[in-house]
C-alpha atoms as a PDB file:
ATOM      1  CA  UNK A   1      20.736 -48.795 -20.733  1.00  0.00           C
ATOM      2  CA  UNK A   2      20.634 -45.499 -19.217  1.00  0.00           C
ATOM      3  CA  UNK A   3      23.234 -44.085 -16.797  1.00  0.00           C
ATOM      4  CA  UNK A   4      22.613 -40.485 -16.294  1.00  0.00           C
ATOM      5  CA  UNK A   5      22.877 -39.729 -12.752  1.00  0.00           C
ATOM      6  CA  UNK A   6      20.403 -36.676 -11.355  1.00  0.00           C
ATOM      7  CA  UNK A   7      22.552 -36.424  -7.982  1.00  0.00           C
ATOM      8  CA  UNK A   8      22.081 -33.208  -4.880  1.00  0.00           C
ATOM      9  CA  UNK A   9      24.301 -32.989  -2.198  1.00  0.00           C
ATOM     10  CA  UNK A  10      24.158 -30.108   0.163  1.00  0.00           C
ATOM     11  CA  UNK A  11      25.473 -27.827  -1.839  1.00  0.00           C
ATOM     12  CA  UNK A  12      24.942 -29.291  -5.764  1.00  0.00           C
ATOM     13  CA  UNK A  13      22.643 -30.166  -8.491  1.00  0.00           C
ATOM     14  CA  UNK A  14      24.389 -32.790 -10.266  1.00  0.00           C
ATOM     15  CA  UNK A  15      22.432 -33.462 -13.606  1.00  0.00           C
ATOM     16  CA  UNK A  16      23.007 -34.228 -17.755  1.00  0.00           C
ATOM     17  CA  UNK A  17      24.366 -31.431 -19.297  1.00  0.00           C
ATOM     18  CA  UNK A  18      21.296 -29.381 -22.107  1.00  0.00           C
ATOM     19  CA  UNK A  19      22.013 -27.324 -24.852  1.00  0.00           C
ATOM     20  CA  UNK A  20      21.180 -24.248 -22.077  1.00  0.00           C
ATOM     21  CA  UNK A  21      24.348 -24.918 -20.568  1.00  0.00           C
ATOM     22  CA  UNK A  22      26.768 -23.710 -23.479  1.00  0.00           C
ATOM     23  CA  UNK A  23      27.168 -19.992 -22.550  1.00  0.00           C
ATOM     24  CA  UNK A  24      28.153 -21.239 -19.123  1.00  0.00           C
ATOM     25  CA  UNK A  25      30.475 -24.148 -20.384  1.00  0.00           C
ATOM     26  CA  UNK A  26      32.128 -21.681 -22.592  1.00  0.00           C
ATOM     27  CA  UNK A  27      32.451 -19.339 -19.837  1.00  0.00           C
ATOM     28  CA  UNK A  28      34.260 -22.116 -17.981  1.00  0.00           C
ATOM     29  CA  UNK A  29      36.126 -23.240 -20.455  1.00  0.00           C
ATOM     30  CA  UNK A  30      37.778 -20.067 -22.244  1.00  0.00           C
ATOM     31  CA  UNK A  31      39.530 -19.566 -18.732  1.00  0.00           C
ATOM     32  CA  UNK A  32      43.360 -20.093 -19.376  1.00  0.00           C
ATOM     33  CA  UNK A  33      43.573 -21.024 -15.546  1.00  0.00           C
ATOM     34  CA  UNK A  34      41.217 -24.177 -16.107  1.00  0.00           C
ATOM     35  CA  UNK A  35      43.935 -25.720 -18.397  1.00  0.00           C
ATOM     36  CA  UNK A  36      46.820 -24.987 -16.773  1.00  0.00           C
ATOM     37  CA  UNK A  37      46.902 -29.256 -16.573  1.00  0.00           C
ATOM     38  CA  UNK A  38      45.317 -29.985 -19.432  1.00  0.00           C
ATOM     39  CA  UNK A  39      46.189 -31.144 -23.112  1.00  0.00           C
ATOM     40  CA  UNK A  40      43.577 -28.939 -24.995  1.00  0.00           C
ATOM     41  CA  UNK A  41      43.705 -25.368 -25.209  1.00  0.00           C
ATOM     42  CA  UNK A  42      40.603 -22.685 -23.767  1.00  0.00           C
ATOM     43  CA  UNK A  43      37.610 -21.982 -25.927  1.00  0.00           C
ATOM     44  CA  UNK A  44      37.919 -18.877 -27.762  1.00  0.00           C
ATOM     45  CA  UNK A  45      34.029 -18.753 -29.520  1.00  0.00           C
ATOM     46  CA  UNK A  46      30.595 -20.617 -28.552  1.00  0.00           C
ATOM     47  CA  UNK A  47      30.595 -22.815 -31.349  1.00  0.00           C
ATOM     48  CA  UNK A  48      33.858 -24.205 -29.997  1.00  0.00           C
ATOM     49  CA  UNK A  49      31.659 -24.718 -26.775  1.00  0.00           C
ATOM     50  CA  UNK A  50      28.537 -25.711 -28.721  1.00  0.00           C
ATOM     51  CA  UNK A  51      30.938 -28.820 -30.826  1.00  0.00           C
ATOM     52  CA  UNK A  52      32.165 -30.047 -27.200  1.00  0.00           C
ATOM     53  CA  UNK A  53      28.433 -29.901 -25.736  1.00  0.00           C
ATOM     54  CA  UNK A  54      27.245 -32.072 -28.692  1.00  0.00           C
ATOM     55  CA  UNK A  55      30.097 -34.642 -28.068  1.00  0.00           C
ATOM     56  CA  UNK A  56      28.713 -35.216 -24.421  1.00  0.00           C
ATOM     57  CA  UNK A  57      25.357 -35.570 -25.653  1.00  0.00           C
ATOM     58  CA  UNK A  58      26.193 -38.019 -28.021  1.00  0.00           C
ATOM     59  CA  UNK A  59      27.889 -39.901 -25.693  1.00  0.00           C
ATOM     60  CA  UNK A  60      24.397 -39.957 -23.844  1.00  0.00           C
ATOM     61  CA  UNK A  61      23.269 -41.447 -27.216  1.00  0.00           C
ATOM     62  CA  UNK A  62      25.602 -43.662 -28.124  1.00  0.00           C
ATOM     63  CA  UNK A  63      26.511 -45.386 -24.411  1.00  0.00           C
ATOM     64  CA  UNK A  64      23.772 -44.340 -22.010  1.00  0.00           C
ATOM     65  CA  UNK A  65      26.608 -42.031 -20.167  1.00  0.00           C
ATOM     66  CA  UNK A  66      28.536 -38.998 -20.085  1.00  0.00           C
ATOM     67  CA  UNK A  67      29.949 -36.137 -18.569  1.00  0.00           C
ATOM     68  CA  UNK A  68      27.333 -34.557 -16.322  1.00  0.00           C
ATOM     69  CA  UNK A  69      26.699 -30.558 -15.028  1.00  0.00           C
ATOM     70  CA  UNK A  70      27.561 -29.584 -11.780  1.00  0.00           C
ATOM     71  CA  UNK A  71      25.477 -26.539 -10.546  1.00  0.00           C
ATOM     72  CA  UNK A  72      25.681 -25.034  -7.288  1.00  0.00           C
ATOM     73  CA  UNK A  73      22.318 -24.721  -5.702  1.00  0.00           C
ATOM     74  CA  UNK A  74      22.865 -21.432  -3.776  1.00  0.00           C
ATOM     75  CA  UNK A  75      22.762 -19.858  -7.589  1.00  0.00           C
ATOM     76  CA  UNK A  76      21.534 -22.406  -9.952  1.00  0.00           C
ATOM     77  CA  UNK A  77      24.560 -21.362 -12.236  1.00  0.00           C
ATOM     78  CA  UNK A  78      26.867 -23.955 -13.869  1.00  0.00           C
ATOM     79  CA  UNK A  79      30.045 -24.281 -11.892  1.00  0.00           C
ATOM     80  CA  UNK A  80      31.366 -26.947 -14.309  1.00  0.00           C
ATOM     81  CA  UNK A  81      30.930 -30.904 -15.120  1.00  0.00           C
ATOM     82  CA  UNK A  82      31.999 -34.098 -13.361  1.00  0.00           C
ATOM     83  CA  UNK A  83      31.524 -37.960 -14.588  1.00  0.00           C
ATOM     84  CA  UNK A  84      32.277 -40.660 -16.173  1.00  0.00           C
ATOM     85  CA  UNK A  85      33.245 -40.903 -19.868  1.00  0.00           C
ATOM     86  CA  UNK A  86      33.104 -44.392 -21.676  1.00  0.00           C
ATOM     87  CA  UNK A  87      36.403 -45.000 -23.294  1.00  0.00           C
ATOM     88  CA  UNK A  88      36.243 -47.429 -26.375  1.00  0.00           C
ATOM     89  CA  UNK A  89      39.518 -47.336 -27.642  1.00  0.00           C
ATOM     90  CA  UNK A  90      42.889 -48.216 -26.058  1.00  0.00           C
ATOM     91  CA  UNK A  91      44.483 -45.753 -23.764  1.00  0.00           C
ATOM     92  CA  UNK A  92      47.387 -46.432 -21.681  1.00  0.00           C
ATOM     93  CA  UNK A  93      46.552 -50.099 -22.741  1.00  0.00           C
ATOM     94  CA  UNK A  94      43.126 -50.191 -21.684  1.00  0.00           C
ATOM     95  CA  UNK A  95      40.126 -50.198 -23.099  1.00  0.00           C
ATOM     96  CA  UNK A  96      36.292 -50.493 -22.936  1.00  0.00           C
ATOM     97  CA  UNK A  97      36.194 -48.877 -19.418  1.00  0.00           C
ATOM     98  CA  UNK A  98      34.623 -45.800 -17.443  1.00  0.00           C
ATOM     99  CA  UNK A  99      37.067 -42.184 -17.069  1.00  0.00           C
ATOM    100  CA  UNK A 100      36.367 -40.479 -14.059  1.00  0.00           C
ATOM    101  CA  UNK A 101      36.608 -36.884 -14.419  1.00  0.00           C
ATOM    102  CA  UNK A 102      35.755 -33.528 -13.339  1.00  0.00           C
ATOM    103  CA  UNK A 103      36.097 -29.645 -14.481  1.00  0.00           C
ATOM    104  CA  UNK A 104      35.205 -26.719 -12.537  1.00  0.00           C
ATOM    105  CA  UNK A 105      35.242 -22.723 -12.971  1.00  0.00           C
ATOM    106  CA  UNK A 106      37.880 -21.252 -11.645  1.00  0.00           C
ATOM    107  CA  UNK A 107      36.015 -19.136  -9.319  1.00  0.00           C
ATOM    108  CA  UNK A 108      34.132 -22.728  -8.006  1.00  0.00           C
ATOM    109  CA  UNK A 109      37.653 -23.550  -7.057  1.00  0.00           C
ATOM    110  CA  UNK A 110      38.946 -24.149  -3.040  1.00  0.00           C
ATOM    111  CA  UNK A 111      35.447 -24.545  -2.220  1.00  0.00           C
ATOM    112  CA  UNK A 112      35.246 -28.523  -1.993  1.00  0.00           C
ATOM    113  CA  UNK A 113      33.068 -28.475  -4.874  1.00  0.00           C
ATOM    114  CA  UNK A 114      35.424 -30.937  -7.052  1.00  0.00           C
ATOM    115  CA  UNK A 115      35.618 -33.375  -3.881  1.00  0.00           C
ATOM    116  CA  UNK A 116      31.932 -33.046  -2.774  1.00  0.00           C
ATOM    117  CA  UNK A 117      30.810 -33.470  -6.933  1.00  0.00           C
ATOM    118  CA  UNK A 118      33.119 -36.404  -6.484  1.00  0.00           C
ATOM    119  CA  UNK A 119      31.709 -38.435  -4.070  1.00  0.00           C
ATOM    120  CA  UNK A 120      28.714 -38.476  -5.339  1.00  0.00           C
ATOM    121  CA  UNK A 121      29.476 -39.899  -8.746  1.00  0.00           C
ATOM    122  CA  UNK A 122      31.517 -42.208  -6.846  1.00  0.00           C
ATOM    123  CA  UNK A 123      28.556 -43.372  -4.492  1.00  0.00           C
ATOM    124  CA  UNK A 124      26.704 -43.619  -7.960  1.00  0.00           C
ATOM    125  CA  UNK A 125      29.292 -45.669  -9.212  1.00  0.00           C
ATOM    126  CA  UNK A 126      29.344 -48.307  -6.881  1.00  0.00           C
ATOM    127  CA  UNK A 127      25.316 -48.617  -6.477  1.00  0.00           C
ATOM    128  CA  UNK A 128      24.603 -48.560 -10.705  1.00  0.00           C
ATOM    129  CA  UNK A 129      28.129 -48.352 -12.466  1.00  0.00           C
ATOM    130  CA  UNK A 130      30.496 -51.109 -10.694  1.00  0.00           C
ATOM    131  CA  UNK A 131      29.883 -53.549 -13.268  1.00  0.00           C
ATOM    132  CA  UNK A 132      32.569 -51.072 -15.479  1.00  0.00           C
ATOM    133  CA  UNK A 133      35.830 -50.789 -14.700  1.00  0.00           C
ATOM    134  CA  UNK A 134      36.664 -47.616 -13.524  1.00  0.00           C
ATOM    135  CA  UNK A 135      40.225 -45.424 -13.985  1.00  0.00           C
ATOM    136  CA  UNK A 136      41.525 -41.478 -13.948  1.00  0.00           C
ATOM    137  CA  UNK A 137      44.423 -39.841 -14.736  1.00  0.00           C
ATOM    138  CA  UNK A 138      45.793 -36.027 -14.066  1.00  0.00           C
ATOM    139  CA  UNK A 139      48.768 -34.036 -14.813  1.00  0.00           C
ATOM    140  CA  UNK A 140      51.765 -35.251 -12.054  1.00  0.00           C
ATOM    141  CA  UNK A 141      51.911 -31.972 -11.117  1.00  0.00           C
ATOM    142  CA  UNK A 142      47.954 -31.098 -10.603  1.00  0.00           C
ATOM    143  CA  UNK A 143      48.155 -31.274  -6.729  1.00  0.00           C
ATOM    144  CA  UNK A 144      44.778 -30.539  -6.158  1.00  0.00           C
ATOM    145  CA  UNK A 145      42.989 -32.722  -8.855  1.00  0.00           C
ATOM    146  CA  UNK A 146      45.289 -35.692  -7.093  1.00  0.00           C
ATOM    147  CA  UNK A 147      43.955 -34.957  -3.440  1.00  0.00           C
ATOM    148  CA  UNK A 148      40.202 -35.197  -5.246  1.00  0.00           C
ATOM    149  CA  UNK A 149      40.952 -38.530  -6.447  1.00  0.00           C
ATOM    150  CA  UNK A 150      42.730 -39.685  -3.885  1.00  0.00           C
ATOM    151  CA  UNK A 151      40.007 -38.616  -1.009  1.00  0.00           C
ATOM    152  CA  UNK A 152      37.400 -41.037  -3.173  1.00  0.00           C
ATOM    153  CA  UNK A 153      39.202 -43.939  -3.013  1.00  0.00           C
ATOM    154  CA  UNK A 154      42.168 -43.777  -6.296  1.00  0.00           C
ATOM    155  CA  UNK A 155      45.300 -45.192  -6.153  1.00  0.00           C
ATOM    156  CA  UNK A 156      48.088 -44.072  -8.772  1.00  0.00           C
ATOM    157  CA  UNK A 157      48.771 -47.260 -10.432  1.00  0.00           C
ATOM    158  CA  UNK A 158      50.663 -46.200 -13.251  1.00  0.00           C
ATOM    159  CA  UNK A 159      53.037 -43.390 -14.866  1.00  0.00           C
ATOM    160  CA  UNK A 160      53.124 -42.353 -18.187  1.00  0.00           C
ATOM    161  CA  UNK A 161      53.578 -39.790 -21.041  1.00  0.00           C
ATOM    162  CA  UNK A 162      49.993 -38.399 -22.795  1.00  0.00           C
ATOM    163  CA  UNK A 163      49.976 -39.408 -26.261  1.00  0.00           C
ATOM    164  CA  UNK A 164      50.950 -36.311 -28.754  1.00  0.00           C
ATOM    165  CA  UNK A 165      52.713 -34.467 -25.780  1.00  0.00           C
ATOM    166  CA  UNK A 166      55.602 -34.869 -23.431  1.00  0.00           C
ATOM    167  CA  UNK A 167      52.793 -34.443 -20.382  1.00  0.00           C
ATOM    168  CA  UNK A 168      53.978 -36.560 -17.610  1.00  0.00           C
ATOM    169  CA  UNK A 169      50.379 -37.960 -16.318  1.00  0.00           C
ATOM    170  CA  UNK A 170      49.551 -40.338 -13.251  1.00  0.00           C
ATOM    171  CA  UNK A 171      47.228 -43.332 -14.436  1.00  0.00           C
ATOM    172  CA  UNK A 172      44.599 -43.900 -11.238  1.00  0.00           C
ATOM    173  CA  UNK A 173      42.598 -47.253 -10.172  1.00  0.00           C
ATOM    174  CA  UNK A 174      40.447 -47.659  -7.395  1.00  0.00           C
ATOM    175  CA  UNK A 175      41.823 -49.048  -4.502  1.00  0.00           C
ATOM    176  CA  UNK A 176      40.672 -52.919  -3.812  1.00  0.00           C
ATOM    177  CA  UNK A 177      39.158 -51.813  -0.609  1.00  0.00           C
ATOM    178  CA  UNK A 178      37.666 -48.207  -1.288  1.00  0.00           C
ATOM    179  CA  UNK A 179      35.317 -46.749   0.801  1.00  0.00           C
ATOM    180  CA  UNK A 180      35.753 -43.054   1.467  1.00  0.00           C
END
């Protein structure tokens, strides 16, 4: 089965990421500022870019879903991806469940992009994807990725230390009662 959401909102295309995207993507992700929180270090070429692209696509392939584009309509330019990743193997002693996620240029940032991406996956999520069980995590100290997931309905559930690192990271689950 097929879960690859083509969302709008007012101000967003939200669609499956192509092969077109990668200039963008690497543009997005060779900025030091987008992984300030994060375990992996910028891009520095396009093949870099191009290897991460092909990952996502054959995540399409292999479980119907995957980290989708977010483009802002006003342009049409990539702004950065949101979704849901299936994770197979255990992590923070689960497994076989959907990762909610999102990325975003630094220059889309303070805009309510992240949030507005957001709650469209998440309206997506409970009309096609409920059937999965659904988590997130961030940095402890990523403020505004914690207001995101909190505003669609997260709870922090859990504390714990990313594997490889000594990252302090809040484990999410949706609240019993979500609605946003």
């Amino acid at each position: 089965m097929k879960y690859l959401p083509f969302l709008e909102t007012e101000r967003l295309i939200i669609r499956p990421i192509t092969l077109e995207d990668t200039m963008e993507f690497f543009e997005m992700d060779s900025q030091p500022e987008v992984h300030t929180y994060l375990r992996d270090k910028p891009l520095k070429t396009i093949d870099e870019a191009l290897n991460l692209l092909n990952s996502i696509r054959l995540q399409y392939r292999k479980h119907g879903i995957g980290r989708v584009a977010v483009i802002e309509k006003s342009t049409f330019r990539f702004i950065g991806w949101t979704g849901f990743k299936f994770i197979e193997e255990s992590y923070n002693n689960h497994s076989k469940y959907l990762d909610f996620g999102y990325r975003l240029k630094k220059e889309a940032w303070d805009k309510g992009y992240a949030t507005e991406a957001a709650k469209a996956c998440m309206n997506y999520y409970y009309e096609t994807l409920k059937h999965f069980n659904l988590h997130a995590m961030t940095h402890q100290m990523n403020e505004a990725s914690k207001n995101v997931l909190q505003k669609v309905g997260f709870v922090i559930s859990d504390e714990f230390i990313l594997e490889g690192s000594d990252t302090k990271c809040f484990w999410y689950d949706l609240k019993k009662d979500s609605s946003f």
